[in-house]
PDB file of N, CA and C in Angstrom:
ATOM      1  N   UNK A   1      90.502-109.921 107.408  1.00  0.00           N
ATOM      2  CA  UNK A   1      90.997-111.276 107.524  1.00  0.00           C
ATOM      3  C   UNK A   1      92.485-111.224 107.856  1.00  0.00           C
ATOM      4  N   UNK A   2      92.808-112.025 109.042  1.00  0.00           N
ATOM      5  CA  UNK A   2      94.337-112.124 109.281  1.00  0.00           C
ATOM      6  C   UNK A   2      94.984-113.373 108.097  1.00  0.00           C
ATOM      7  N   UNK A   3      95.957-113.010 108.278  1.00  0.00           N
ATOM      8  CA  UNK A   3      96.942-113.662 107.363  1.00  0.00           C
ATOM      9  C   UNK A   3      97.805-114.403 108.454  1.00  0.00           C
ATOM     10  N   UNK A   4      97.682-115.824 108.018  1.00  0.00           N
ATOM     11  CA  UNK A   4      98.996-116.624 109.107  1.00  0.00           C
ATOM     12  C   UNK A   4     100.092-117.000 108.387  1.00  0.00           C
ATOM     13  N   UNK A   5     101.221-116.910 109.524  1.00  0.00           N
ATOM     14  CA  UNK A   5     102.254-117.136 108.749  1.00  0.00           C
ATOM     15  C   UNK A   5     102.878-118.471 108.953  1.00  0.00           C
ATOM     16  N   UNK A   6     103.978-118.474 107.797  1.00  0.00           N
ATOM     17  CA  UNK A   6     104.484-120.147 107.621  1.00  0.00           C
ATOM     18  C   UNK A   6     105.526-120.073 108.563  1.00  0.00           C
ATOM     19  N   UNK A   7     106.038-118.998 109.189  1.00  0.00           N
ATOM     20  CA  UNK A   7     106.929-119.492 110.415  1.00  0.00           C
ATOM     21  C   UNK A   7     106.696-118.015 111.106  1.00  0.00           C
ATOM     22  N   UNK A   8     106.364-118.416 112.251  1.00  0.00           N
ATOM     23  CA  UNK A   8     105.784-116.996 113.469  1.00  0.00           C
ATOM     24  C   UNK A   8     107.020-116.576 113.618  1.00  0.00           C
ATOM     25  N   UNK A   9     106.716-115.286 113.958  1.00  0.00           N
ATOM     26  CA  UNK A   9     107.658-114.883 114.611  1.00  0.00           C
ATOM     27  C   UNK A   9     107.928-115.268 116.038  1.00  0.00           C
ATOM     28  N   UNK A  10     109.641-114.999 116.587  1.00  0.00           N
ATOM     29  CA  UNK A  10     110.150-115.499 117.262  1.00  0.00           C
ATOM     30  C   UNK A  10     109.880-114.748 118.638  1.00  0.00           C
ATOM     31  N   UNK A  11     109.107-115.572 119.551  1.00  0.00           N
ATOM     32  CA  UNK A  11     109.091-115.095 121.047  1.00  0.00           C
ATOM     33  C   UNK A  11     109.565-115.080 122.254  1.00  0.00           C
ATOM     34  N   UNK A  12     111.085-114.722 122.635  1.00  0.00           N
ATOM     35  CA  UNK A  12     111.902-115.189 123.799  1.00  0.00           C
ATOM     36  C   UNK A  12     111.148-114.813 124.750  1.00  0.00           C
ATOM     37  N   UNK A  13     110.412-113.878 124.739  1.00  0.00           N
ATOM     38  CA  UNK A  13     110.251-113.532 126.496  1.00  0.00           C
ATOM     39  C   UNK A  13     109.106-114.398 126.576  1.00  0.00           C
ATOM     40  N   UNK A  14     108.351-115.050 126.130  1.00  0.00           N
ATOM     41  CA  UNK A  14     107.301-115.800 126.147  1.00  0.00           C
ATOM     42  C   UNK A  14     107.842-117.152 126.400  1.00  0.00           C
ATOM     43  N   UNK A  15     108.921-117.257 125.897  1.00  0.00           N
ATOM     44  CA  UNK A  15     109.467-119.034 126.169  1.00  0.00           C
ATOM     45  C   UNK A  15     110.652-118.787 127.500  1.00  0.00           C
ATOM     46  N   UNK A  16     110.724-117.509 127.771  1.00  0.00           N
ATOM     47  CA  UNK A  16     111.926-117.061 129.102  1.00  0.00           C
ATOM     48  C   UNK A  16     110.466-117.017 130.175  1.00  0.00           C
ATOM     49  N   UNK A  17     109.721-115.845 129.865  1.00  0.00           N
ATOM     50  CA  UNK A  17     109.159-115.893 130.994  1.00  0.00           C
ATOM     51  C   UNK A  17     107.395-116.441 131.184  1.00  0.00           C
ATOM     52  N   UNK A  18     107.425-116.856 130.130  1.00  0.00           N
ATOM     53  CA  UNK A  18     106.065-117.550 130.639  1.00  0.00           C
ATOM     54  C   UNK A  18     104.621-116.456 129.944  1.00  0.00           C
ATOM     55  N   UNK A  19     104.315-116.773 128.602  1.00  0.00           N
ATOM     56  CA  UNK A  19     103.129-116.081 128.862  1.00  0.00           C
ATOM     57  C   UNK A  19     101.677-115.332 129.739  1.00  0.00           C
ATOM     58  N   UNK A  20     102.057-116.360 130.841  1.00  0.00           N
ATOM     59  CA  UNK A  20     101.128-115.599 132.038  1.00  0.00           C
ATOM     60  C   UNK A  20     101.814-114.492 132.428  1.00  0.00           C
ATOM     61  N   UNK A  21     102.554-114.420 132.506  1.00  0.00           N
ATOM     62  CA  UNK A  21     104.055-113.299 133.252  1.00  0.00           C
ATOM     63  C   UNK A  21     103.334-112.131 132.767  1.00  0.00           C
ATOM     64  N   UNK A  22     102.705-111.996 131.304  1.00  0.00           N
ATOM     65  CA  UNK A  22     102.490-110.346 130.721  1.00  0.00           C
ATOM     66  C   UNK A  22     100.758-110.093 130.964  1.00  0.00           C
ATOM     67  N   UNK A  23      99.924-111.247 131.217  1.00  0.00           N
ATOM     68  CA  UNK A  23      98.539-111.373 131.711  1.00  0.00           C
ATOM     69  C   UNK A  23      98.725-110.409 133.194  1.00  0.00           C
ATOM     70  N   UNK A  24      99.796-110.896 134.067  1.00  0.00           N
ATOM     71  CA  UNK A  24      99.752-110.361 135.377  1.00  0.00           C
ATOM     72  C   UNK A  24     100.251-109.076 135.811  1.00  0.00           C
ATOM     73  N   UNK A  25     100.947-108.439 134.604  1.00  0.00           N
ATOM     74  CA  UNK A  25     101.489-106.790 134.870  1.00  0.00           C
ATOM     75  C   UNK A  25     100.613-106.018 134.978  1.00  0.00           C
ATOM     76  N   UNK A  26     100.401-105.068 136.172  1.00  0.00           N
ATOM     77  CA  UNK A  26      99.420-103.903 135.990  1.00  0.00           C
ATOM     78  C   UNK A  26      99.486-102.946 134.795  1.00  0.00           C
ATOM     79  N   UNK A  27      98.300-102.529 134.774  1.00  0.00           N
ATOM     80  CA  UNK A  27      97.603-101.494 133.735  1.00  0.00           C
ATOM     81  C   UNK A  27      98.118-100.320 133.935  1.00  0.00           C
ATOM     82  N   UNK A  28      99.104 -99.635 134.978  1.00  0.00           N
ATOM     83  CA  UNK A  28      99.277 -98.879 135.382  1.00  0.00           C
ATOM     84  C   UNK A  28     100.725 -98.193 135.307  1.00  0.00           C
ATOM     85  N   UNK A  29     100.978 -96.647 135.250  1.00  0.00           N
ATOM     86  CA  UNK A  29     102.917 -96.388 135.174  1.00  0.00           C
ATOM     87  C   UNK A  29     103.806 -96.852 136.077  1.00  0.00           C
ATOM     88  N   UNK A  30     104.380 -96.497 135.659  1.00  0.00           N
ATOM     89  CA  UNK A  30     106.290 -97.222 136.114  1.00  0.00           C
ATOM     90  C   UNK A  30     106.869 -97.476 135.378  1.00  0.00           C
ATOM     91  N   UNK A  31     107.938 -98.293 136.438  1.00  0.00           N
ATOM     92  CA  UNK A  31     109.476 -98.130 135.587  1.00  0.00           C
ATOM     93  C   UNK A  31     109.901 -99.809 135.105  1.00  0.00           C
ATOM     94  N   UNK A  32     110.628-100.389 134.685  1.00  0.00           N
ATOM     95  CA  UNK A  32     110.964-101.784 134.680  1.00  0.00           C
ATOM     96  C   UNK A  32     112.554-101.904 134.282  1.00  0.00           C
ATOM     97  N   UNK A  33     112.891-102.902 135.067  1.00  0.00           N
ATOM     98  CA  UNK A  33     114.503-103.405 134.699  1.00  0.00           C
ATOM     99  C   UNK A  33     113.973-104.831 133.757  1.00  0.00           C
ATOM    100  N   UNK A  34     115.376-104.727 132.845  1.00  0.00           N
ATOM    101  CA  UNK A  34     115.395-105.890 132.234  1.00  0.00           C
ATOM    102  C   UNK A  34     116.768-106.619 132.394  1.00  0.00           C
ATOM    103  N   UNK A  35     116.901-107.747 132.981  1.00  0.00           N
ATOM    104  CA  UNK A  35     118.094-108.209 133.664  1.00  0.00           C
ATOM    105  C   UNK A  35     118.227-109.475 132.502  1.00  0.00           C
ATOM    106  N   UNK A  36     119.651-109.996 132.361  1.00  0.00           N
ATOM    107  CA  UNK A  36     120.384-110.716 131.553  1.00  0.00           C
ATOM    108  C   UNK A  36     120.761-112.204 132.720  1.00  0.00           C
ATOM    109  N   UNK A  37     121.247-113.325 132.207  1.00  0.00           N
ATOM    110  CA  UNK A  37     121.591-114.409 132.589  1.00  0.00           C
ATOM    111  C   UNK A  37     122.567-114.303 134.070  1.00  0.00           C
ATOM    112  N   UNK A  38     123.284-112.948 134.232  1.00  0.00           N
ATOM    113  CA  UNK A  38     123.695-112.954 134.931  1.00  0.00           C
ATOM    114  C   UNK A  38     123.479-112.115 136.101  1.00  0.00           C
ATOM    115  N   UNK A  39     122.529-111.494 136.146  1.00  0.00           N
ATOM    116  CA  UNK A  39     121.477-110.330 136.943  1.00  0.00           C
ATOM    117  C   UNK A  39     122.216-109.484 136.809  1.00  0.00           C
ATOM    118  N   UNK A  40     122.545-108.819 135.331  1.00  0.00           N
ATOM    119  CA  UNK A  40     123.351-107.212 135.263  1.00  0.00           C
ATOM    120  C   UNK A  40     121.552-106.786 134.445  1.00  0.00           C
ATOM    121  N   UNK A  41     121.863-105.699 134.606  1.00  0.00           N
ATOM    122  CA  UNK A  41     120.354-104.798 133.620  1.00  0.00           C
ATOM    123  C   UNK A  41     120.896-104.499 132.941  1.00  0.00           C
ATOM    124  N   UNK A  42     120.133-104.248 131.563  1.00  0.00           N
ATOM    125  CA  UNK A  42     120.721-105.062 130.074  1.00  0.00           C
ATOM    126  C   UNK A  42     119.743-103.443 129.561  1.00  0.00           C
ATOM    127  N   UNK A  43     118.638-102.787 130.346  1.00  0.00           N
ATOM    128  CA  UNK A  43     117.660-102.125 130.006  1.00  0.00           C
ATOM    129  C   UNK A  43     117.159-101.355 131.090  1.00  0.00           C
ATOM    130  N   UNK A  44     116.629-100.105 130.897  1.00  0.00           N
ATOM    131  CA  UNK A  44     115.921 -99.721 132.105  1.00  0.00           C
ATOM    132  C   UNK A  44     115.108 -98.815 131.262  1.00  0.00           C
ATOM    133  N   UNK A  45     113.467 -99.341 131.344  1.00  0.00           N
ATOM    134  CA  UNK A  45     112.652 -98.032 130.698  1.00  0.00           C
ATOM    135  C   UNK A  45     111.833 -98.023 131.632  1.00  0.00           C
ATOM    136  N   UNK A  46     110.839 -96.724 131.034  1.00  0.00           N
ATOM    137  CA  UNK A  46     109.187 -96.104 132.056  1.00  0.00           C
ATOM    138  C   UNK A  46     108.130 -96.344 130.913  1.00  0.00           C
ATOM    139  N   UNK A  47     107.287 -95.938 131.852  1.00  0.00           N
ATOM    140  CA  UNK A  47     106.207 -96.808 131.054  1.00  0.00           C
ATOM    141  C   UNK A  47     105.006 -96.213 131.404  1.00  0.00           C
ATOM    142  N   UNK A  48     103.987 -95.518 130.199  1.00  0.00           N
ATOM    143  CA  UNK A  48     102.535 -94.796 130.961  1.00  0.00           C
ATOM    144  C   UNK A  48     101.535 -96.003 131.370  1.00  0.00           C
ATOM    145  N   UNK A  49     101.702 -97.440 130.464  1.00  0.00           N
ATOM    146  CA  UNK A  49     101.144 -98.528 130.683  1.00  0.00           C
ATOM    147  C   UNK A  49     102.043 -99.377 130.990  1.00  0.00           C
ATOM    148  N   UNK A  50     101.971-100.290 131.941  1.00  0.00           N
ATOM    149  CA  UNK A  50     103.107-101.220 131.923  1.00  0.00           C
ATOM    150  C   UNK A  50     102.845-102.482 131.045  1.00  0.00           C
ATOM    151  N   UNK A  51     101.861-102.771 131.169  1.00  0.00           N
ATOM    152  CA  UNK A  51     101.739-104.444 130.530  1.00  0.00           C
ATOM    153  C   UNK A  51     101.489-103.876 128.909  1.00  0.00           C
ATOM    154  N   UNK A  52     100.865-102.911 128.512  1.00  0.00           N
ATOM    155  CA  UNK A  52     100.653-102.532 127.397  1.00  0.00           C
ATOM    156  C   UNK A  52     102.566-102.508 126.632  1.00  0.00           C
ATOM    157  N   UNK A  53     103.368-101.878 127.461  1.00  0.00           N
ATOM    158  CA  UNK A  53     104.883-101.463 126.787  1.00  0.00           C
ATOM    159  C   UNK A  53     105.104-102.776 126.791  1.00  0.00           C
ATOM    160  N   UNK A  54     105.687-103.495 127.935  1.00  0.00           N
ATOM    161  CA  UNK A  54     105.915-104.931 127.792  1.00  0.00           C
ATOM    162  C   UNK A  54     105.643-105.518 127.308  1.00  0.00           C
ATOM    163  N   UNK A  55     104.146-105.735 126.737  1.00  0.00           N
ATOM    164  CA  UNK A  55     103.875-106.538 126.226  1.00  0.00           C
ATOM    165  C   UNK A  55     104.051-106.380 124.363  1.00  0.00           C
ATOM    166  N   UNK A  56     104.753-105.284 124.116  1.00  0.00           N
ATOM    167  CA  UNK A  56     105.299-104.522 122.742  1.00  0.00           C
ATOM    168  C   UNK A  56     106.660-105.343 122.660  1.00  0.00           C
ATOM    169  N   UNK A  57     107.072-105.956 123.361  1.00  0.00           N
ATOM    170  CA  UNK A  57     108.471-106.607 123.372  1.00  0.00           C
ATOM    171  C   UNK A  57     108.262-108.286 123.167  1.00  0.00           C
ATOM    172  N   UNK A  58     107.259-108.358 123.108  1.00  0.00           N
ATOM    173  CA  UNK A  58     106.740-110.004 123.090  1.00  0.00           C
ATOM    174  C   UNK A  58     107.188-110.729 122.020  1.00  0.00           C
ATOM    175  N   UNK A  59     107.213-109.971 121.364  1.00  0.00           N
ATOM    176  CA  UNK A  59     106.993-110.711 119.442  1.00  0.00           C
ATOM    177  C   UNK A  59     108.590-110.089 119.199  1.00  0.00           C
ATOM    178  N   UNK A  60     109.674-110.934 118.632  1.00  0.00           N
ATOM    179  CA  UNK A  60     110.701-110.159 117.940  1.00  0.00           C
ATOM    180  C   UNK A  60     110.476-110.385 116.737  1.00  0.00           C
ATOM    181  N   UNK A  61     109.957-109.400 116.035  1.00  0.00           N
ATOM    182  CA  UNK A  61     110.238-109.479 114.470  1.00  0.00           C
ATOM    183  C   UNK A  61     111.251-108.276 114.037  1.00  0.00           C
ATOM    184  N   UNK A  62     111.955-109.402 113.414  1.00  0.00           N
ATOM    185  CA  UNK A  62     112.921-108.454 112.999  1.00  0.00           C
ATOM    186  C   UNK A  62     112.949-107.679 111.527  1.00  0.00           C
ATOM    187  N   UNK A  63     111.894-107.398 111.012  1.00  0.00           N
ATOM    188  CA  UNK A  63     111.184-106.486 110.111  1.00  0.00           C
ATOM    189  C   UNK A  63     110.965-104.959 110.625  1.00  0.00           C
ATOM    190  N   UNK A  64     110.078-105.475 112.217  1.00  0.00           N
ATOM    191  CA  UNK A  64     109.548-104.323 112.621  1.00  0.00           C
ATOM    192  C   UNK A  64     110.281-103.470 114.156  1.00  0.00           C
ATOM    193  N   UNK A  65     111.092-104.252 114.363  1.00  0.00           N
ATOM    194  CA  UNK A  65     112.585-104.085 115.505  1.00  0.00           C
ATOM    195  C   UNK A  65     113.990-103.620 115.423  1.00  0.00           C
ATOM    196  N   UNK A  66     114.420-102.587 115.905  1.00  0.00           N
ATOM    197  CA  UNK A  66     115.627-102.417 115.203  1.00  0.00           C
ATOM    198  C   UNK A  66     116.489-103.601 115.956  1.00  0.00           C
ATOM    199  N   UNK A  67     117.645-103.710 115.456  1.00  0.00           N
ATOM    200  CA  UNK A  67     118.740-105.168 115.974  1.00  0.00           C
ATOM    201  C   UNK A  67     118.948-105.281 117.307  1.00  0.00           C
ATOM    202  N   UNK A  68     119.817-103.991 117.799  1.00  0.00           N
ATOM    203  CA  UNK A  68     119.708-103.631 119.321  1.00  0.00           C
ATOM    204  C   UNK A  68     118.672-104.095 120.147  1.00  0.00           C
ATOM    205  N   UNK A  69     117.446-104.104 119.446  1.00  0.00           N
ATOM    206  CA  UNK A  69     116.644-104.309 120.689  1.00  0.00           C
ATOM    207  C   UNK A  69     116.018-105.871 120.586  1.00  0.00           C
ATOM    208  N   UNK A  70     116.218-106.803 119.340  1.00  0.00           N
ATOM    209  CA  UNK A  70     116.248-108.215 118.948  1.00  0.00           C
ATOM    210  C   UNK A  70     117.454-108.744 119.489  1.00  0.00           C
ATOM    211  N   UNK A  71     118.900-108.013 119.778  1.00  0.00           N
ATOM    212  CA  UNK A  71     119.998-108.714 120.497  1.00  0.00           C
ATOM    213  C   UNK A  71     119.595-108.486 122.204  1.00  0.00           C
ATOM    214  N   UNK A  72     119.268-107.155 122.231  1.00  0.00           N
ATOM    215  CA  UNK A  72     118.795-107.116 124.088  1.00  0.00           C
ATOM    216  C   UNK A  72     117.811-108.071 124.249  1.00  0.00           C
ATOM    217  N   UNK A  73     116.593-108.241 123.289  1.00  0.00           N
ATOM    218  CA  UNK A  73     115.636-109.314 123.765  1.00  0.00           C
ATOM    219  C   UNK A  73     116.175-111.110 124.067  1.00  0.00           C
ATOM    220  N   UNK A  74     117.139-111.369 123.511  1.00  0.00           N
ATOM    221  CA  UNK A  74     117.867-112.746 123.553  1.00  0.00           C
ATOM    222  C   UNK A  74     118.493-113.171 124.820  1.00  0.00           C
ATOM    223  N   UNK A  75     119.054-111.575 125.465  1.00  0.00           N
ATOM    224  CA  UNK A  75     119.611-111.869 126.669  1.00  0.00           C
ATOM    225  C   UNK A  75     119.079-111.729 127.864  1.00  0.00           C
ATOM    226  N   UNK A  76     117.616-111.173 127.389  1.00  0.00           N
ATOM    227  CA  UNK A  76     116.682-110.830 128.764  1.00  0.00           C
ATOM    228  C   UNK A  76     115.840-111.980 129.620  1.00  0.00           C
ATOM    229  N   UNK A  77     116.316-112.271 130.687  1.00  0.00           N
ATOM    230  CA  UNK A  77     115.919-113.653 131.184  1.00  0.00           C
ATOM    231  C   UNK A  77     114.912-113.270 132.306  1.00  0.00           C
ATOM    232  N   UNK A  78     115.079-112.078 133.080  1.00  0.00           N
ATOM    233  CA  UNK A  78     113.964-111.580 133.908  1.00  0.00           C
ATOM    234  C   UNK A  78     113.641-109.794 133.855  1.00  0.00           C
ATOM    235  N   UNK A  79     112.444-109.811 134.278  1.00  0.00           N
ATOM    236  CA  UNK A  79     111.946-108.321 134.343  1.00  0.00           C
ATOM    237  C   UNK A  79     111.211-108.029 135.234  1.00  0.00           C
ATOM    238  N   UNK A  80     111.874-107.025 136.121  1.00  0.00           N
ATOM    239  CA  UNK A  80     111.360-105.843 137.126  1.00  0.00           C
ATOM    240  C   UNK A  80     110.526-104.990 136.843  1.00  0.00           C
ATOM    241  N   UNK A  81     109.239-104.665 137.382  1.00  0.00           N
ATOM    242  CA  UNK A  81     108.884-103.648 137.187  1.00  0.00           C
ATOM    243  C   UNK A  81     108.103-103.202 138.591  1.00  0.00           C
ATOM    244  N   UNK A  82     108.091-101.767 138.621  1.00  0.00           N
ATOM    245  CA  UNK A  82     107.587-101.321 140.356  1.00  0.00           C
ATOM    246  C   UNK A  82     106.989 -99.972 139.695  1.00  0.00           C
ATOM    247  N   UNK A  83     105.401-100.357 140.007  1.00  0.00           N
ATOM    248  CA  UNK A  83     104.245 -99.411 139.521  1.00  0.00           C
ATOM    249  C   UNK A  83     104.356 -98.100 140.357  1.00  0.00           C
ATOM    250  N   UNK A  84     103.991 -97.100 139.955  1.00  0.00           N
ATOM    251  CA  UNK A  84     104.516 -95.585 140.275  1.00  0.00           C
ATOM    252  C   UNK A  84     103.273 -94.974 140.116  1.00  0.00           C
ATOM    253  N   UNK A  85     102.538 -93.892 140.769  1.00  0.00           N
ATOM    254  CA  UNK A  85     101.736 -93.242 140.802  1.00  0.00           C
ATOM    255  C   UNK A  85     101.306 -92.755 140.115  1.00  0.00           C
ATOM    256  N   UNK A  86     102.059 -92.342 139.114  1.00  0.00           N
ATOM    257  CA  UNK A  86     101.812 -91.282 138.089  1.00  0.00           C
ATOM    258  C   UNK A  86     103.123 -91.061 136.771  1.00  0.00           C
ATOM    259  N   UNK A  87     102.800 -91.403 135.888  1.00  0.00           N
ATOM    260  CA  UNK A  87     103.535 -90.902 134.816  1.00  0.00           C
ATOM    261  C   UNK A  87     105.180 -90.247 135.287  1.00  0.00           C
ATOM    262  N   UNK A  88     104.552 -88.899 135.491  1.00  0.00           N
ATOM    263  CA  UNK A  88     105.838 -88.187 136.143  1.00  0.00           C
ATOM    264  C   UNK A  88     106.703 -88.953 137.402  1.00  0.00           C
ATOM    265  N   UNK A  89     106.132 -89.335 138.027  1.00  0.00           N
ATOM    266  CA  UNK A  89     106.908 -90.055 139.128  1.00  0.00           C
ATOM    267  C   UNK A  89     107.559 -91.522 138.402  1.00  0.00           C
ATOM    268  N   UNK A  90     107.249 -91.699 137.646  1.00  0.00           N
ATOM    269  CA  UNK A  90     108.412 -93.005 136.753  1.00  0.00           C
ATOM    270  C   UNK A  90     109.200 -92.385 136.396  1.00  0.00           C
ATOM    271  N   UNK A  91     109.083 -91.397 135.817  1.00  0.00           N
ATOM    272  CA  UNK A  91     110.024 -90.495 135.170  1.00  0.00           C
ATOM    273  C   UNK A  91     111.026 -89.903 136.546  1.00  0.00           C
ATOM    274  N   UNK A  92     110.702 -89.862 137.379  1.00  0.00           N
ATOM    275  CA  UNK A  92     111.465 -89.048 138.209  1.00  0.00           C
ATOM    276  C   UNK A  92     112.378 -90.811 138.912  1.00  0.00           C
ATOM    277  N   UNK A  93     111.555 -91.542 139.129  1.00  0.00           N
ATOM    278  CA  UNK A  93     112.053 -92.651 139.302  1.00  0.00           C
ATOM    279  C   UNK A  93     113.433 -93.099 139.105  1.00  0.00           C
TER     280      UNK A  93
END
């Protein structure tokens, strides 16, 4: 049985970019930018799944997040990502 809570946790990229936004990322590796209000990249990771990692950033709880990455999530207004062949080739990316 899930347990609901009396106040959810807080979801910027869901109210920035649109819950469909993480429905439409491929299943597949690569790399992704995470760009700020002013199009500087705020982030740059790889990824063996893409929508699976991304979609690990959805929920900020700040229980289970270190701060750094609850202050990067506040300023992240869009995200890049460009699917890569293979694991290693994100990495080389």
């Amino acid at each position: 049985m899930r347990q609901l809570l009396l106040i959810p946790d807080p979801r910027p990229l869901d109210e920035r970019l649109g819950r469909d936004f993480f429905r439409h990322v491929p299943e597949e590796p690569g790399v992704y930018l995470m760009r700020d209000g002013a199009d500087k990249v705020v982030y740059v990771g790889k990824a063996r799944n893409l929508r699976q990692r991304l979609r690990s950033y959805r929920v900020a709880n700040p229980d289970r997040m270190p701060r750094r990455h609850l202050r990067m999530l506040r300023e992240v207004v869009r995200i890049e990502f460009e699917v890569c062949g293979c694991e290693k080739a994100a990495l080389e990316r």
